[in-house]
N, C-alpha and C. Protein backbone atom coordinates (compact mmCIF):
# COMPACT_ATOMS: atom_id res chain seq x y z
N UNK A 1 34.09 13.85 -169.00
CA UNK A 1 33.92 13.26 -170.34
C UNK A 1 32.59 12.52 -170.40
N UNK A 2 31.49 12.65 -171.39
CA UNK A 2 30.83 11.85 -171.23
C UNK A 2 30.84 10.66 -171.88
N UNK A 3 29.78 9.52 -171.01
CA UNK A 3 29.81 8.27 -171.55
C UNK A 3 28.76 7.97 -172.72
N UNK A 4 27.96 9.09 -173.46
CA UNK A 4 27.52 8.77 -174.49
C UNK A 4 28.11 8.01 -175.32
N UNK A 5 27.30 7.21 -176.27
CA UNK A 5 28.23 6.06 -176.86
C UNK A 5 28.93 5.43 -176.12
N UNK A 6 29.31 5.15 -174.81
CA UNK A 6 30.11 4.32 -174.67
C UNK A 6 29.53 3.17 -173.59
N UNK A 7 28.40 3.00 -173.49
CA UNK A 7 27.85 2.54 -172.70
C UNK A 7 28.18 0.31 -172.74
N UNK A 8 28.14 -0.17 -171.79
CA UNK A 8 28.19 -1.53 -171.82
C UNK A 8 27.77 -2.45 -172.90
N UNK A 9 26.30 -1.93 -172.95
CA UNK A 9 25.28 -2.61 -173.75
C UNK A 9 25.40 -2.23 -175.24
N UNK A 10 26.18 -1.36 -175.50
CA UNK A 10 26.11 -1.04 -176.93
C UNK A 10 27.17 -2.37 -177.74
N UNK A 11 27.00 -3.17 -179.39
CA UNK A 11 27.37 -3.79 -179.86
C UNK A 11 29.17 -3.15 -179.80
N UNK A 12 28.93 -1.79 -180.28
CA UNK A 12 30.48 -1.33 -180.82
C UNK A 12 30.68 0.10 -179.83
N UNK A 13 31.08 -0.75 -178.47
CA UNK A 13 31.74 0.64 -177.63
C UNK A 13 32.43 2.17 -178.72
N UNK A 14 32.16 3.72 -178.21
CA UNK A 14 33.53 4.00 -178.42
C UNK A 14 34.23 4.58 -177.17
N UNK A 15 34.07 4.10 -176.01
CA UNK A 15 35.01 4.16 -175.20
C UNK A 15 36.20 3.45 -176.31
N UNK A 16 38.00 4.67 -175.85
CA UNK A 16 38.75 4.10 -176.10
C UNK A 16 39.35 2.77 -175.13
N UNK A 17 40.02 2.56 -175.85
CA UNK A 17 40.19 1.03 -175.57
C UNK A 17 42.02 1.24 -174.40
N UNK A 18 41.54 1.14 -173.29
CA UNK A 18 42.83 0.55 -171.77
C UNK A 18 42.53 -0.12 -171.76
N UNK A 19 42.92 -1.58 -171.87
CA UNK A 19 43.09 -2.89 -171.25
C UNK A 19 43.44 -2.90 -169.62
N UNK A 20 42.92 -3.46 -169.29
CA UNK A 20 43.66 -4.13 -167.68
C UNK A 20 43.32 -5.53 -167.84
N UNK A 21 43.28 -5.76 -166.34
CA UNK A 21 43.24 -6.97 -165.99
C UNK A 21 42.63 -6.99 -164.07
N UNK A 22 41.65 -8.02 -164.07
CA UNK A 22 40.90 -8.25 -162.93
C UNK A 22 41.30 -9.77 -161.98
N UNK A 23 41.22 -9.77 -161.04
CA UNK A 23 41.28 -11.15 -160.42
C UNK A 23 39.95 -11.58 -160.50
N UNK A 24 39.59 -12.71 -160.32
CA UNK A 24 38.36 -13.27 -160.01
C UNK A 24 38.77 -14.65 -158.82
N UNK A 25 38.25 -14.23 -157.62
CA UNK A 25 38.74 -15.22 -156.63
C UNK A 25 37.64 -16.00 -155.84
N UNK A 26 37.37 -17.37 -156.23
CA UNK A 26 36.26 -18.09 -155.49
C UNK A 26 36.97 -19.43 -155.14
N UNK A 27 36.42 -19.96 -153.99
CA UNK A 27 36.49 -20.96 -153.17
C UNK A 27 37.34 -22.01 -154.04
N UNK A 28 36.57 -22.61 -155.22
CA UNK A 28 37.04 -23.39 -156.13
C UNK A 28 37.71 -22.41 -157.59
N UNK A 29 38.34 -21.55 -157.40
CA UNK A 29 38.76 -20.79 -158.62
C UNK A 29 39.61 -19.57 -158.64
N UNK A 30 40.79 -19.61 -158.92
CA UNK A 30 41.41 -18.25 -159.30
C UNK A 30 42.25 -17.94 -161.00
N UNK A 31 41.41 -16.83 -161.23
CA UNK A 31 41.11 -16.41 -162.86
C UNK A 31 42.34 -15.09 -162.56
N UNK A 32 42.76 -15.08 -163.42
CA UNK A 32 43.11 -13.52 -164.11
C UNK A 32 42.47 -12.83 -165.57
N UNK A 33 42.15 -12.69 -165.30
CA UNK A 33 41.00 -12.05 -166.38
C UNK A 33 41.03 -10.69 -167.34
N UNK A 34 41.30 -10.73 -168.27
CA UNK A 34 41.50 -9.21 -169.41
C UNK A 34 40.16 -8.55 -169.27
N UNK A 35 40.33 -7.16 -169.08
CA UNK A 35 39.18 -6.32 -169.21
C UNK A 35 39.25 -5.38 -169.88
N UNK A 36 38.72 -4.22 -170.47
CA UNK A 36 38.67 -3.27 -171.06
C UNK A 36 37.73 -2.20 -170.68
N UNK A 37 38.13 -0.60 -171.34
CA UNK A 37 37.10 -0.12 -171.18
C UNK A 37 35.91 -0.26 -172.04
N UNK A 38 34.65 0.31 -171.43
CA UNK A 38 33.80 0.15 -172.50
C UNK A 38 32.83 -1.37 -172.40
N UNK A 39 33.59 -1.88 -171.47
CA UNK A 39 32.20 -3.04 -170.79
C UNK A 39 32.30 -3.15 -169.62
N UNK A 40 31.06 -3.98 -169.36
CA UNK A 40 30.45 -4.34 -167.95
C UNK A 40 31.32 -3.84 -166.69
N UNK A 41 31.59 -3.19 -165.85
CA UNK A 41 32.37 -3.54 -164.62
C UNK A 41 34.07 -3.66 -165.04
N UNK A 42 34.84 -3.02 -165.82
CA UNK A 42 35.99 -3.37 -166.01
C UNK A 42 37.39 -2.94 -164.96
N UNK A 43 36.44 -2.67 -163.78
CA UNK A 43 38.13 -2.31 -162.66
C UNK A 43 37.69 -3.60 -161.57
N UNK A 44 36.47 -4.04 -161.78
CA UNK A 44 36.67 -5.25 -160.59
C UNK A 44 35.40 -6.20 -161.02
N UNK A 45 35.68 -7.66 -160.78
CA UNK A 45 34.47 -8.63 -160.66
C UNK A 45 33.23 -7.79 -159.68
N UNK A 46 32.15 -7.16 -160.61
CA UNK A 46 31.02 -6.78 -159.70
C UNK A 46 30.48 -7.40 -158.45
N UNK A 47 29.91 -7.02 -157.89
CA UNK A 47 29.40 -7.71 -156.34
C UNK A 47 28.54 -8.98 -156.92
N UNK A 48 27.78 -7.96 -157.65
CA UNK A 48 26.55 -9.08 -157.98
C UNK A 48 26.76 -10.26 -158.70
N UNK A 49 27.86 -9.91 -159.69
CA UNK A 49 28.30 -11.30 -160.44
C UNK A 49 29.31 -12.28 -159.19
N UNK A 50 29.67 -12.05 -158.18
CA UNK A 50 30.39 -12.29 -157.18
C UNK A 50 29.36 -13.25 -156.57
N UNK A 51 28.78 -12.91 -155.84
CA UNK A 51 27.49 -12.83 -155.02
C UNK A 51 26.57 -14.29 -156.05
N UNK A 52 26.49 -13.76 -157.44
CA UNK A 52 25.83 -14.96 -157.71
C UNK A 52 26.68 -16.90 -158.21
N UNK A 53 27.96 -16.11 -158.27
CA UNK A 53 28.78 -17.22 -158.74
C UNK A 53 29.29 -18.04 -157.19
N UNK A 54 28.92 -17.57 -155.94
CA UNK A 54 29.05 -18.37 -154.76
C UNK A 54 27.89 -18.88 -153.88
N UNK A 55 26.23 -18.51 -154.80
CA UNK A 55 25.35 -18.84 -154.46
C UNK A 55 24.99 -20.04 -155.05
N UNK A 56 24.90 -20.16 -156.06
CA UNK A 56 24.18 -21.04 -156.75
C UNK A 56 25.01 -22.32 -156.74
N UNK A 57 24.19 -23.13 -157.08
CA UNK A 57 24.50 -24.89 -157.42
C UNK A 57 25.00 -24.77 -158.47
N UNK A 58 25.91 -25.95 -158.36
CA UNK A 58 26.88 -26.24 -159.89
C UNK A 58 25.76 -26.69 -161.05
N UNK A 59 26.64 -26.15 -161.88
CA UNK A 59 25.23 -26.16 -163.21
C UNK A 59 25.52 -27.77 -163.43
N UNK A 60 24.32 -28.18 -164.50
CA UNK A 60 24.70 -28.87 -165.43
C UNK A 60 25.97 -29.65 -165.61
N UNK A 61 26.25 -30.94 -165.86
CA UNK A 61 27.60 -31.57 -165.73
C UNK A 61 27.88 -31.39 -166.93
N UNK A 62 26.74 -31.53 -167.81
CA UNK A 62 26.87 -31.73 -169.48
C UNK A 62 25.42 -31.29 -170.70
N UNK A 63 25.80 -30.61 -171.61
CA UNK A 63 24.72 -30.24 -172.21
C UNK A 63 24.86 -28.85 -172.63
N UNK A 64 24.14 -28.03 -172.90
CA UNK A 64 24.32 -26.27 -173.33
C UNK A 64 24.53 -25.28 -172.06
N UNK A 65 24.99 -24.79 -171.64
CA UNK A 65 24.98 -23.75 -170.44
C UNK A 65 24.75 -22.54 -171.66
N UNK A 66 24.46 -21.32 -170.71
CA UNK A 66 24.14 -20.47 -171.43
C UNK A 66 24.93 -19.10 -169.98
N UNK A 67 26.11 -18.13 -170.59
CA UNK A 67 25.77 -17.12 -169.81
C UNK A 67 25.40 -15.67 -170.60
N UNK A 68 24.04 -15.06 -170.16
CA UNK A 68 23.82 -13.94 -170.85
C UNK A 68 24.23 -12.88 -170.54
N UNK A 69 24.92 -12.13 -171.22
CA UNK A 69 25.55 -10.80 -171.14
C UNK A 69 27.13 -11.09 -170.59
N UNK A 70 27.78 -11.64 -171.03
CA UNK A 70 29.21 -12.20 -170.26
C UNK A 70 29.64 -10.93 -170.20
N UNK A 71 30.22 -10.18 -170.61
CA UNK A 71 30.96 -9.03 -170.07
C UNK A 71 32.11 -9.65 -170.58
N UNK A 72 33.40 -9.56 -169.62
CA UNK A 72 34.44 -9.90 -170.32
C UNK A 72 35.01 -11.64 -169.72
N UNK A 73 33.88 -12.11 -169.16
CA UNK A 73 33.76 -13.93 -168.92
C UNK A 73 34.12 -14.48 -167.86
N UNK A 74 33.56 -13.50 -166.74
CA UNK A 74 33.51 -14.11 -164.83
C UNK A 74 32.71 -15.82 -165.26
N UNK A 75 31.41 -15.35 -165.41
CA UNK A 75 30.28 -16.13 -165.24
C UNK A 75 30.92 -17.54 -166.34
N UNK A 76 30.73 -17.13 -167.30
CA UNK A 76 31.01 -17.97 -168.04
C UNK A 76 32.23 -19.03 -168.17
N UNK A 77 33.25 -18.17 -167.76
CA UNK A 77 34.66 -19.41 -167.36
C UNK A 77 34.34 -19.98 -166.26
N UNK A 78 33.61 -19.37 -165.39
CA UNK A 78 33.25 -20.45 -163.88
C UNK A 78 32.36 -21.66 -163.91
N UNK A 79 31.35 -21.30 -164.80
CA UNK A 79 30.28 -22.07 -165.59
C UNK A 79 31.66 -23.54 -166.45
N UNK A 80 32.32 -23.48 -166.86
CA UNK A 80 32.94 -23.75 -167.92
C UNK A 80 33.74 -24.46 -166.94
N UNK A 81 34.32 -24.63 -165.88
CA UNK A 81 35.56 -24.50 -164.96
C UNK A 81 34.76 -25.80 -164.08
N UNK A 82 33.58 -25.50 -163.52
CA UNK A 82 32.95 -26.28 -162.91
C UNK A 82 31.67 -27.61 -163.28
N UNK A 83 32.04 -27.52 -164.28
CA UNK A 83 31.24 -28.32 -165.93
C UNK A 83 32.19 -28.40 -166.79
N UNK A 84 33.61 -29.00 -166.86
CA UNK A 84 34.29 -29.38 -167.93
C UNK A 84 33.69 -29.97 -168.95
N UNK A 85 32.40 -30.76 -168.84
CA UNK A 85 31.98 -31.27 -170.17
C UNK A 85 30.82 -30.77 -170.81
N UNK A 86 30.83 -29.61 -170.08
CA UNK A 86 29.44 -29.03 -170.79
C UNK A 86 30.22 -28.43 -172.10
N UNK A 87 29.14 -27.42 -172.78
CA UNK A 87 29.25 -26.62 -173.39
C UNK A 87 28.67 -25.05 -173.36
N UNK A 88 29.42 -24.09 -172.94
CA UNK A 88 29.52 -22.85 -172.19
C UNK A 88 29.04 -21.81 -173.70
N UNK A 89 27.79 -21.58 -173.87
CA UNK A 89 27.85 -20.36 -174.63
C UNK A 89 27.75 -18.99 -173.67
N UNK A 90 28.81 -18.10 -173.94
CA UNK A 90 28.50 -16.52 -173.26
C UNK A 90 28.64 -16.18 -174.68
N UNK A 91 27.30 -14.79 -174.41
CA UNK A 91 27.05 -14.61 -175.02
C UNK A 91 26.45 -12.98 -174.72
N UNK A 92 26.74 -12.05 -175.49
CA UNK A 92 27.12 -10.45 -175.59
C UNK A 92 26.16 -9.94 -176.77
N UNK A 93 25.57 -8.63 -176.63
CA UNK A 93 25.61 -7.63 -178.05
C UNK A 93 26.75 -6.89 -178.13
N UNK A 94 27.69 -6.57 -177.16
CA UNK A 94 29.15 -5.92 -177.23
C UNK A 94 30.09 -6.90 -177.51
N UNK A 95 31.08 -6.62 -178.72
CA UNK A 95 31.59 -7.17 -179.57
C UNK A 95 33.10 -7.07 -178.73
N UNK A 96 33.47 -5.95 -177.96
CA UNK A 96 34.61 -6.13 -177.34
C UNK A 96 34.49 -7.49 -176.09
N UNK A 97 33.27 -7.06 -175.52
CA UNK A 97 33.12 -8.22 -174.46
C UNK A 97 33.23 -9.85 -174.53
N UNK A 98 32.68 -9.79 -176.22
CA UNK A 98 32.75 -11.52 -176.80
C UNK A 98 34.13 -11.69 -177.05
N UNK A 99 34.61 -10.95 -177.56
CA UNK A 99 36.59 -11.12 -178.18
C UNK A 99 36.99 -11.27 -176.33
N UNK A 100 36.50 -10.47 -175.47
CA UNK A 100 37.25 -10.57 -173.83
C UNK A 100 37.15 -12.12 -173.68
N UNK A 101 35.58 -12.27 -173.70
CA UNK A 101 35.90 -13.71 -172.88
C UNK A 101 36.46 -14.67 -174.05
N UNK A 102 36.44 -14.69 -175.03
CA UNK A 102 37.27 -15.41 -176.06
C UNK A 102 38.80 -15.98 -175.39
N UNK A 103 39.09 -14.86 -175.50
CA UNK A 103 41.01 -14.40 -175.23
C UNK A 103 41.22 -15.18 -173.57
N UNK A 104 39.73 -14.62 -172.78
CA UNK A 104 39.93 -14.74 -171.36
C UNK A 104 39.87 -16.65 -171.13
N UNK A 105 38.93 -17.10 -172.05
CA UNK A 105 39.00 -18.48 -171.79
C UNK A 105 40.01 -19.25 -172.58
N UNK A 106 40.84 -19.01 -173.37
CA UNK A 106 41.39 -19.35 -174.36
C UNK A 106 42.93 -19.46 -173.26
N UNK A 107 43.25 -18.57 -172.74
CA UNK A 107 43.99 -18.05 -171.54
C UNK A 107 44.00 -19.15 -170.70
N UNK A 108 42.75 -19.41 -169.83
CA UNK A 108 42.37 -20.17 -168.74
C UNK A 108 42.48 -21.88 -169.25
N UNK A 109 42.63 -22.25 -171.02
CA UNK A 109 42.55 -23.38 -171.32
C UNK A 109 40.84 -24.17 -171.27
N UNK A 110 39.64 -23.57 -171.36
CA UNK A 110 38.73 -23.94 -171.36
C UNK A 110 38.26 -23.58 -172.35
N UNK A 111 38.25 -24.80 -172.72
CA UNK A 111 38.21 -25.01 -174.61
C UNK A 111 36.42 -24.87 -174.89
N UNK A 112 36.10 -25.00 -174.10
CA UNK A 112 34.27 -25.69 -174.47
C UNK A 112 33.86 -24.37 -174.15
N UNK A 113 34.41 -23.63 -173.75
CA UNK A 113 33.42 -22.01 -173.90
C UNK A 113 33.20 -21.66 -175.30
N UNK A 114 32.18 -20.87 -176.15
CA UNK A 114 31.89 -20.70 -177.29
C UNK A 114 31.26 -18.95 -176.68
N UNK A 115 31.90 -18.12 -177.25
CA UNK A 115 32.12 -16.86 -177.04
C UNK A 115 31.22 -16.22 -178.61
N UNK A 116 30.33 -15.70 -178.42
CA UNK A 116 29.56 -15.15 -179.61
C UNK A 116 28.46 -13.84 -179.02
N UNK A 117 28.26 -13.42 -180.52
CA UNK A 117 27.28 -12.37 -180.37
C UNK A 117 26.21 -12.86 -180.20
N UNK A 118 25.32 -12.28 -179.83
CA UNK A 118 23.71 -12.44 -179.68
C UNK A 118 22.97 -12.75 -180.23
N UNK A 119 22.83 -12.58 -181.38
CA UNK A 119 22.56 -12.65 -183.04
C UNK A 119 23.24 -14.02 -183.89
N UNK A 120 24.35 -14.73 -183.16
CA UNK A 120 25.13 -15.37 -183.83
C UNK A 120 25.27 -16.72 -183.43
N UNK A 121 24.18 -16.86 -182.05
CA UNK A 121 24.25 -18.62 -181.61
C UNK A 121 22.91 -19.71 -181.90
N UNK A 122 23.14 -20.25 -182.86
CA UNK A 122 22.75 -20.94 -183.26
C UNK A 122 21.30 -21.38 -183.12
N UNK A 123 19.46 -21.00 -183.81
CA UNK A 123 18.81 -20.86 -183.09
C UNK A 123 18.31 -21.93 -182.49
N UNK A 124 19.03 -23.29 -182.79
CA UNK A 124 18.50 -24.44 -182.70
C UNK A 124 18.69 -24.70 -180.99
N UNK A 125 19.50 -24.44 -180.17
CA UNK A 125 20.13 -24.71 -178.79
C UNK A 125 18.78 -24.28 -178.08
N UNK A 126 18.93 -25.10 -176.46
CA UNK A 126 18.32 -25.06 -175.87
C UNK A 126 19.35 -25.36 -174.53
N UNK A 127 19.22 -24.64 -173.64
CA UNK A 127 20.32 -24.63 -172.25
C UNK A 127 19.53 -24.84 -171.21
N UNK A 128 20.11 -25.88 -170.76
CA UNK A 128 20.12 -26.44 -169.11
C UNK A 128 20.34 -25.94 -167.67
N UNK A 129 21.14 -24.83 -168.32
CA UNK A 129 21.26 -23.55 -167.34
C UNK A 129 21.27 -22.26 -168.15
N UNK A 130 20.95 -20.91 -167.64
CA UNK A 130 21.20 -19.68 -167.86
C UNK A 130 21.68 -18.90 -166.31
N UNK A 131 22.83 -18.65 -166.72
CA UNK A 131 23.23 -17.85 -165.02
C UNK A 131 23.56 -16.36 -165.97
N UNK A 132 23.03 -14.97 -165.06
CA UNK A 132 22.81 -13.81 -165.88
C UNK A 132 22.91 -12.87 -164.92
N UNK A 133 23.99 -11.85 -164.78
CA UNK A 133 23.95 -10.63 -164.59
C UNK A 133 23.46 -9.47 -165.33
N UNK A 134 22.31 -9.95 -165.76
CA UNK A 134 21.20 -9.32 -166.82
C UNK A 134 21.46 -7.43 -166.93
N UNK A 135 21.83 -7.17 -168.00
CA UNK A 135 21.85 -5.49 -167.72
C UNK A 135 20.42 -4.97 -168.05
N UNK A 136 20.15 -4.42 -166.77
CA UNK A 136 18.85 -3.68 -165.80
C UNK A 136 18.90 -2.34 -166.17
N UNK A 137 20.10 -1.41 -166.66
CA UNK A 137 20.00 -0.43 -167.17
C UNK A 137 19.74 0.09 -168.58
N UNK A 138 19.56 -1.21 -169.97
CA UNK A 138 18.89 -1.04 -170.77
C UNK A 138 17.28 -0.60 -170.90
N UNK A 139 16.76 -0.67 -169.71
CA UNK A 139 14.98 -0.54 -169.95
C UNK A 139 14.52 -1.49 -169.69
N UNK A 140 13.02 -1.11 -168.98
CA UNK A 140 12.45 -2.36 -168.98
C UNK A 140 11.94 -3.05 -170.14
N UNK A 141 11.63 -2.17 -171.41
CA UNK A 141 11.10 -3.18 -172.35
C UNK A 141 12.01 -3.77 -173.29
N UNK A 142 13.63 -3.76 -173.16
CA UNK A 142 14.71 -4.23 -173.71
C UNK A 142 15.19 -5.20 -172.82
N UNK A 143 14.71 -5.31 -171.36
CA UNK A 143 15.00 -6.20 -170.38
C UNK A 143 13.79 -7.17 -170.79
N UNK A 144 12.75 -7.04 -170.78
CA UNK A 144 11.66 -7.51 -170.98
C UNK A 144 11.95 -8.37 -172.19
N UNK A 145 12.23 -8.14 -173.13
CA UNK A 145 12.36 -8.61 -174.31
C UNK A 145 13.98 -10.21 -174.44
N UNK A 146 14.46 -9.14 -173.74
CA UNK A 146 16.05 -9.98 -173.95
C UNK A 146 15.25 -11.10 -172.76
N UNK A 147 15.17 -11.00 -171.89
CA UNK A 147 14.18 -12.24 -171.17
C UNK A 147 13.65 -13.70 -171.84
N UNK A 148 13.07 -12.77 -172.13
CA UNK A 148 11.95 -13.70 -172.93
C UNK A 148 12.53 -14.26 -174.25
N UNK A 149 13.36 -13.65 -174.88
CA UNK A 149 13.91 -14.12 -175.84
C UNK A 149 14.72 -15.52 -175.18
N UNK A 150 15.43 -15.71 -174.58
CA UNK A 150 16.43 -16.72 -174.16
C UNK A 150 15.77 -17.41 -172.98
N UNK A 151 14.95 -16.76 -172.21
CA UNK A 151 14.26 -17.80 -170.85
C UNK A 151 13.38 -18.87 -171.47
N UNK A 152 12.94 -18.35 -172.86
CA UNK A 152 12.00 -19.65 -173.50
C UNK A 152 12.90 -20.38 -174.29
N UNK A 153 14.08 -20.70 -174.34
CA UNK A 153 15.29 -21.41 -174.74
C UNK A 153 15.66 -22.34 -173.43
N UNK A 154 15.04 -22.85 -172.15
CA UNK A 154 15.16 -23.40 -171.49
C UNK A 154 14.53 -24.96 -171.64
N UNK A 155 15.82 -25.86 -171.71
CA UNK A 155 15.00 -27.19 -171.77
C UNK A 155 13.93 -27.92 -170.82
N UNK A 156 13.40 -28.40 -170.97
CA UNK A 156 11.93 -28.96 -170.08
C UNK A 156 12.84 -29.31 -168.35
N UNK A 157 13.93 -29.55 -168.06
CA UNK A 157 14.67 -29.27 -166.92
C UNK A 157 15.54 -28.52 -166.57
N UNK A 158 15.70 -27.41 -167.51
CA UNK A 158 16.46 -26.08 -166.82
C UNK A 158 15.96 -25.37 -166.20
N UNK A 159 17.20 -24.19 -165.66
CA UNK A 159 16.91 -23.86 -165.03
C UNK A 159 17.61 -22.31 -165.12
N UNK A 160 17.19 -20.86 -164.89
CA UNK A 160 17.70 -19.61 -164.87
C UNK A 160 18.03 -19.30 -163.54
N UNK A 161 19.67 -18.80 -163.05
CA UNK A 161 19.71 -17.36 -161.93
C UNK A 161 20.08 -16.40 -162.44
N UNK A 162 19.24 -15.43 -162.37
CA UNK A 162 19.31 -13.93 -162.38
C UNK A 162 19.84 -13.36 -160.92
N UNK A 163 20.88 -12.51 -161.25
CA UNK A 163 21.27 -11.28 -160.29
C UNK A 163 21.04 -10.48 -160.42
N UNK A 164 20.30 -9.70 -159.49
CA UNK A 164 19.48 -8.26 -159.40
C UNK A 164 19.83 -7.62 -158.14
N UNK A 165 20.29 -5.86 -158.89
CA UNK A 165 20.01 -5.56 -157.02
C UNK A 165 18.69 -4.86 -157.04
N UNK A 166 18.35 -5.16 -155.41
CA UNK A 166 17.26 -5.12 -154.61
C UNK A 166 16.47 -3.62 -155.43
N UNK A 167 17.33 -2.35 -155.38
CA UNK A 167 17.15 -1.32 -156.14
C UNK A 167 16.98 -0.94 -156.84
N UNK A 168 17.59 -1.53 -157.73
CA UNK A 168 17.26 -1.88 -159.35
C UNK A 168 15.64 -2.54 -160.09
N UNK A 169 14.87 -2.84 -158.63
CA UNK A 169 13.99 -3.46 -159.34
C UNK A 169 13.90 -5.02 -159.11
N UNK A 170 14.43 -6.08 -158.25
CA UNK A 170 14.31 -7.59 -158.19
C UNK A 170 12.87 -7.74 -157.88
N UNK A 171 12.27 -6.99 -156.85
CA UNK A 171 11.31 -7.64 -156.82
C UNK A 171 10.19 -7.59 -158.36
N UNK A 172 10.10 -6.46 -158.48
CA UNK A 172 9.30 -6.25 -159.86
C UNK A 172 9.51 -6.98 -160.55
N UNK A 173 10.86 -7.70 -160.51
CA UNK A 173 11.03 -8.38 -161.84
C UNK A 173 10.87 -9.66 -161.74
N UNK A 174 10.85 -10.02 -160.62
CA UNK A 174 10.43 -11.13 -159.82
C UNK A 174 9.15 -11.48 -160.63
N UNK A 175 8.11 -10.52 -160.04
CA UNK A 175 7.00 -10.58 -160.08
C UNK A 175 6.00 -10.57 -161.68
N UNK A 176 7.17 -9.81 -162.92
CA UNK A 176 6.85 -9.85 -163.88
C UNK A 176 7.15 -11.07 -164.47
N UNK A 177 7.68 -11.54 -164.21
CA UNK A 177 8.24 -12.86 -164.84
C UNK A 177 7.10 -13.81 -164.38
N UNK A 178 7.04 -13.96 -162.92
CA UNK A 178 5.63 -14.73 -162.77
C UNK A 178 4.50 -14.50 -163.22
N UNK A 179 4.20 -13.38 -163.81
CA UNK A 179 2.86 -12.99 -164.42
C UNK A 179 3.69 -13.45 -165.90
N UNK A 180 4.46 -13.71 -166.41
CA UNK A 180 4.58 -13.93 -167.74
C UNK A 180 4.59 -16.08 -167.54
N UNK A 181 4.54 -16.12 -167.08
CA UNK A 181 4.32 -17.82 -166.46
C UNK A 181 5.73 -18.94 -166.46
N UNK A 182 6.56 -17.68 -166.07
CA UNK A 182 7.82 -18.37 -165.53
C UNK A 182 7.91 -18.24 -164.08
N UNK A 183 7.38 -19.83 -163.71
CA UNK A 183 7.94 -19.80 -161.80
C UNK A 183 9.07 -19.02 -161.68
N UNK A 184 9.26 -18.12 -160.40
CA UNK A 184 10.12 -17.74 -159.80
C UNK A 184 10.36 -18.08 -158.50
N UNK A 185 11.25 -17.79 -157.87
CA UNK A 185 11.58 -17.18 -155.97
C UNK A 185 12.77 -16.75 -156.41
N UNK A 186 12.99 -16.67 -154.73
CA UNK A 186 14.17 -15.87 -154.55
C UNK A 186 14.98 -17.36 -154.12
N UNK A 187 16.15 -17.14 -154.81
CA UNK A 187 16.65 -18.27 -154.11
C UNK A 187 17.75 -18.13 -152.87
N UNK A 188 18.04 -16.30 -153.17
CA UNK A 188 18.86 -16.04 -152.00
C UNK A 188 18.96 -14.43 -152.18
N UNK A 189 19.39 -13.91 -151.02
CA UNK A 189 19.46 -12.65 -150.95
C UNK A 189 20.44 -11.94 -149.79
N UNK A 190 21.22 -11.70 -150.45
CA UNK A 190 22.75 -10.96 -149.73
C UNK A 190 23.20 -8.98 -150.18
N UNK A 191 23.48 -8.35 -149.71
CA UNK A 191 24.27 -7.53 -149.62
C UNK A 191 23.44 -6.68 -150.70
N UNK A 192 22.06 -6.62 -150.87
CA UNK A 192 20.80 -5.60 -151.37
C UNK A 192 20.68 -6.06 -152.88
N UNK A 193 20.91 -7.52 -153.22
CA UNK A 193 21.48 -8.48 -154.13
C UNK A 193 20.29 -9.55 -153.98
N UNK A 194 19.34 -10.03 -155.37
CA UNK A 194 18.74 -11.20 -155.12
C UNK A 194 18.97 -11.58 -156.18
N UNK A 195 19.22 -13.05 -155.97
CA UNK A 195 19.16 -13.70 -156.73
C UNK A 195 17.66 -14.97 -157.26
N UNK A 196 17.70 -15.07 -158.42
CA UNK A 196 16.18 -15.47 -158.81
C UNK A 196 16.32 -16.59 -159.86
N UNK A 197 15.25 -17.35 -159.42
CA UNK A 197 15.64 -18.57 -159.79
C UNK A 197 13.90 -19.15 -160.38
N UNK A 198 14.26 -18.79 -161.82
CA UNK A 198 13.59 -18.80 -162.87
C UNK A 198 13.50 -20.65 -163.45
N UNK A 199 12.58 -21.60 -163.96
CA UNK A 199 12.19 -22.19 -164.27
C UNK A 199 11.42 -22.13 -165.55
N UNK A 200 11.56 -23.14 -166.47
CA UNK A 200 10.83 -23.47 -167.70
C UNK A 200 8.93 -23.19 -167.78
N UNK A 201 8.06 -21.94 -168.51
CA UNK A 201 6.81 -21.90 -168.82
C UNK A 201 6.37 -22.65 -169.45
């Protein structure tokens, strides 16, 4: 069958619609989580979103978090879970993925997540964190773009991690970002997986 049209990144999957359901299991956290077809990773928490939600420092205690591309809301309920007083926007162009983590945090009792389209959060915000399993298979100049759109939404002390695998391109992207005059490094690198740790231009 092909997956024309039905790809992650599209606003209105037409993959038909199986529901399941995923665990999400970290040190400080166990989620049950609604998934569907037709977004991000829907038979298991990806490596990379794995990988980056046990690397990084706890965000922000309080203020805007930002997760881009939630999928159906790993990043974002953990963000949300470990920052009770923040305020958690995930945030999607796939319209099934925003209703997922909706339902998924609504579920979990974490009220301060704000689940929206891309197009639909408010342009005034500025986030203290962005944690992003960035989709790498849109292109580089739709990667390029979605970047830059939200990395210059970083307040004068935030801070971005990006998960990339090694294959996909981290270093390049590493390196484009520093030529666009956002400090980078690596802040860690596991299992052909880097993670990148982006700062305010």
């Amino acid at each position: 069958m092909s997956n024309t049209g039905a790809h992650y990144f599209d606003e209105r999957p037409r993959a038909e619609s199986r529901p399941g359901t995923v665990s999400l299991v970290l040190p400080d956290l166990h989620l049950q989580l609604e998934t569907d077809r037709g977004v991000f990773s829907p038979d298991k928490v990806d490596l990379g979103t794995r990988i980056l939600l046990e690397s990084v420092p706890a965000p922000p205690a309080e203020g805007d978090l930002l997760d881009l591309g939630c999928g159906y809301g790993p990043i974002a309920l953990t963000m949300a879970s470990r920052s009770p007083a923040a305020t958690v926007w995930a945030v999607d162009v796939n319209r099934r993925s925003v209703e997922l983590t909706a339902r998924n945090a609504a579920r979990a009792a974490l009220d301060k997540v704000r689940s929206a389209h891309v197009d639909e959060v408010p342009p005034d915000l500025r986030f203290r964190a962005i944690w992003s399993n960035p989709a790498i298979r849109i292109g580089k100049p739709a990667l390029h773009e979605m970047l830059t759109r939200w990395l210059d939404r970083l307040t004068p002390d935030g801070v971005a991690y990006l998960v990339v695998q090694k294959h996909l391109g981290s270093d390049s992207l590493q390196r484009w970002l520093a030529d666009q005059g956002w400090p980078t490094t690596r802040h860690t690198s596991r299992a052909a997986y880097r993670i990148l740790k982006v700062t305010p231009r």
